[in-house]
C-alpha atoms as a PDB file:
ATOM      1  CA  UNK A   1     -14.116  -7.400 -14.837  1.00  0.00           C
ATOM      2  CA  UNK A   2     -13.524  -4.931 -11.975  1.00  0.00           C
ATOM      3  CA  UNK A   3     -11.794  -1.577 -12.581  1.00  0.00           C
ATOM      4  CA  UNK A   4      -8.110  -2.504 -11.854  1.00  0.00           C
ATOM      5  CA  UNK A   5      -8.344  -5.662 -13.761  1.00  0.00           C
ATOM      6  CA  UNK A   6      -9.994  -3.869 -16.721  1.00  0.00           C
ATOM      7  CA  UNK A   7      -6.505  -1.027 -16.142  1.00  0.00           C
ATOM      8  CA  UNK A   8      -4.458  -4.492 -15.841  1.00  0.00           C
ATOM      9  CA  UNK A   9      -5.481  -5.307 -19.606  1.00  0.00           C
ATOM     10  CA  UNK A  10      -5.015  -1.983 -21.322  1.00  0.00           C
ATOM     11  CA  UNK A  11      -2.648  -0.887 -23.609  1.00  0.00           C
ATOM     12  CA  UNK A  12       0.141   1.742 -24.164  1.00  0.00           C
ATOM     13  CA  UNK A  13      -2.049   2.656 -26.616  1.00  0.00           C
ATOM     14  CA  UNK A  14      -5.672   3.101 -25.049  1.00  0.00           C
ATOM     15  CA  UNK A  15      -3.488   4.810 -22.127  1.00  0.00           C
ATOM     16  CA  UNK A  16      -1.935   7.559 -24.262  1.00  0.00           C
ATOM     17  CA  UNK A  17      -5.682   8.160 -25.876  1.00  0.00           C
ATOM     18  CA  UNK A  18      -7.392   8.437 -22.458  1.00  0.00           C
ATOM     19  CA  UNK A  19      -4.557  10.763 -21.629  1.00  0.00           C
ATOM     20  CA  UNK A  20      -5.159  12.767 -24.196  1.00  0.00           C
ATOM     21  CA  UNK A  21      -8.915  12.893 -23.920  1.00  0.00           C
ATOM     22  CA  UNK A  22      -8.260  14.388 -20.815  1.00  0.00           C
ATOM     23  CA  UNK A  23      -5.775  16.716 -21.432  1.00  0.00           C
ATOM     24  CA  UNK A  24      -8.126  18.311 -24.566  1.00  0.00           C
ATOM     25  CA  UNK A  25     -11.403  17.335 -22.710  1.00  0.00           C
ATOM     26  CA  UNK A  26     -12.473  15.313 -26.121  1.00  0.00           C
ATOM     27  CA  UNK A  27     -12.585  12.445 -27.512  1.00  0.00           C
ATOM     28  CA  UNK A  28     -10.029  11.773 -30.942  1.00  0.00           C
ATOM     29  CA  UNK A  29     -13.805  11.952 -32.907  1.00  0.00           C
ATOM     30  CA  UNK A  30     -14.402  15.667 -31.536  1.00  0.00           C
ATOM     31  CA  UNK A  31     -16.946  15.034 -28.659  1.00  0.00           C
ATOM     32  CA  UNK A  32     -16.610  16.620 -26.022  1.00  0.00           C
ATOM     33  CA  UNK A  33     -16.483  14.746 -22.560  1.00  0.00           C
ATOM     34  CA  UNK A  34     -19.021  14.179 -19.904  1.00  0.00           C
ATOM     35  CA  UNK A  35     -18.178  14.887 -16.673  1.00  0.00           C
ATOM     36  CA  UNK A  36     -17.869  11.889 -15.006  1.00  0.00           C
ATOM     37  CA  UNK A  37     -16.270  10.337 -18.417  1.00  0.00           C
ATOM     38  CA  UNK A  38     -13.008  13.111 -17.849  1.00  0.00           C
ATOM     39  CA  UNK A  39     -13.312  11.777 -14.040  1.00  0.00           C
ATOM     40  CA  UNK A  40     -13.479   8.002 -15.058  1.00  0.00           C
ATOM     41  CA  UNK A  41     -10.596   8.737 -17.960  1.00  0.00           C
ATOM     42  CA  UNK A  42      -8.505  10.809 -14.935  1.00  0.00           C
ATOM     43  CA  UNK A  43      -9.032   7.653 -12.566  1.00  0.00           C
ATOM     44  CA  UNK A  44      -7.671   5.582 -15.528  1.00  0.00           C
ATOM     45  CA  UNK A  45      -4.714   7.455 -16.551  1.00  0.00           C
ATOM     46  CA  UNK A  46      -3.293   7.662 -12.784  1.00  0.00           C
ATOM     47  CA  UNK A  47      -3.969   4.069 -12.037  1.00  0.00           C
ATOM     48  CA  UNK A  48      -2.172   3.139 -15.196  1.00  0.00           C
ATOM     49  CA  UNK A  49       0.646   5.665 -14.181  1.00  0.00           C
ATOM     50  CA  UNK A  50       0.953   4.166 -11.032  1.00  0.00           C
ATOM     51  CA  UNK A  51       1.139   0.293 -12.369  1.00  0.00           C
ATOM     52  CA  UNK A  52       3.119   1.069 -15.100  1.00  0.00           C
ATOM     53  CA  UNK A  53       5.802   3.542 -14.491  1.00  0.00           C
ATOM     54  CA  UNK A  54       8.245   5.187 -12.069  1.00  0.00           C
ATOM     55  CA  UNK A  55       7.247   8.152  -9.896  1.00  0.00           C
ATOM     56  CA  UNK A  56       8.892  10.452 -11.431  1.00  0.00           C
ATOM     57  CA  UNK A  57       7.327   9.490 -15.098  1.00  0.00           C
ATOM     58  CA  UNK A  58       4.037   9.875 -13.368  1.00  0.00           C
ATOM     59  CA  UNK A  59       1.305  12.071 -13.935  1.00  0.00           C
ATOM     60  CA  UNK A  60       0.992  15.028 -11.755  1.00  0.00           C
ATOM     61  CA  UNK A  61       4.824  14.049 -10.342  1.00  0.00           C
ATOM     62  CA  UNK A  62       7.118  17.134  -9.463  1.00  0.00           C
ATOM     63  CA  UNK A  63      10.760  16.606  -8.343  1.00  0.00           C
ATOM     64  CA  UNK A  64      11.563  19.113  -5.368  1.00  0.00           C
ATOM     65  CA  UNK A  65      15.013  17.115  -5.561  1.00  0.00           C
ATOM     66  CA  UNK A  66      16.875  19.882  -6.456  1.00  0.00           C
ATOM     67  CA  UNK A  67      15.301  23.144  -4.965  1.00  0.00           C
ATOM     68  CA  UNK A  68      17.386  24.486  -2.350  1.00  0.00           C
ATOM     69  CA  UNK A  69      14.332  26.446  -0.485  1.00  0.00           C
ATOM     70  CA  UNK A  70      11.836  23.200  -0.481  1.00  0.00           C
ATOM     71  CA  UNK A  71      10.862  22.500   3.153  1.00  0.00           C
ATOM     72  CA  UNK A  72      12.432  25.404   4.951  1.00  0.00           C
ATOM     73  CA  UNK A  73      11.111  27.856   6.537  1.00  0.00           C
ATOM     74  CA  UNK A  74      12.849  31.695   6.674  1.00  0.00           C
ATOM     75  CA  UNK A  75      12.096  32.654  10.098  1.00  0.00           C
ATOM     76  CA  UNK A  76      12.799  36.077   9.026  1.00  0.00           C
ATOM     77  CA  UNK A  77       9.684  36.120   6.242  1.00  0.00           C
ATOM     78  CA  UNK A  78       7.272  34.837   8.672  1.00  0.00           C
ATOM     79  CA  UNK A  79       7.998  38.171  10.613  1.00  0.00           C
ATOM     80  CA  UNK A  80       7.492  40.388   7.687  1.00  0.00           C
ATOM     81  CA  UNK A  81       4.807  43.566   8.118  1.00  0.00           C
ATOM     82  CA  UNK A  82       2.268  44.462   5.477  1.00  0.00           C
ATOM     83  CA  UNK A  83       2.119  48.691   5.395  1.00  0.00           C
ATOM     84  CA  UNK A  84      -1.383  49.569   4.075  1.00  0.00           C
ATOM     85  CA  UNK A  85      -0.985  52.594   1.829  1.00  0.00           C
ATOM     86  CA  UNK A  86      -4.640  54.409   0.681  1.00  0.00           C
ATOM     87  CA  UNK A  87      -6.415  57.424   0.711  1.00  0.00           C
ATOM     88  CA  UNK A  88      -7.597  57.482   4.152  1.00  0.00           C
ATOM     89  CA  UNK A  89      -5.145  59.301   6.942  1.00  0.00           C
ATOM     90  CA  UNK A  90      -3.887  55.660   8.477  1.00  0.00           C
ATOM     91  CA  UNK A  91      -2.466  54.562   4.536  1.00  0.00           C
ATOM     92  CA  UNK A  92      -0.662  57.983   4.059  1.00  0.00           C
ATOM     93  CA  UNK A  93       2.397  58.105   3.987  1.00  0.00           C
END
């Protein structure tokens, strides 16, 4: 059984214990996880995520539906100055 297959198979309820592994880095017994086991787990959780639910349900999803300032630019802020201010004569002011 290869990888997708195996995330084909699995529950609601493996899914929400993976999750959680993750999100506390242990396992529901206490130990702690490996490296590559939070890796693995991560891989598993957003494979799941992205067979099983909407985008917006989705780990890791965030809705820049209603944010007025997403994706423009202020022309005005690109042009801003930075005044140094410090002890040596250039920063006085």
């Amino acid at each position: 059984m290869n990888f997708k297959e195996m995330i084909d198979n699995m529950s609601p309820e493996v899914y929400v214990r993976l999750k959680q592994a993750v999100e506390l880095g242990k396992w529901p017994n206490g130990v702690r996880l490996t490296p590559d086991q939070t890796e693995l787990c991560l891989q598993a959780v957003i494979t799941y995520d992205y067979s099983n639910k909407e985008e917006k349900d989705r780990v890791g999803y965030i809705d820049t539906t209603g944010h007025k300032n997403v994706g423009k630019k202020d022309p005005a802020k690109e042009q801003d100055t930075i005044k140094w201010v410090g002890d040596g004569p250039e920063g006085q002011v």
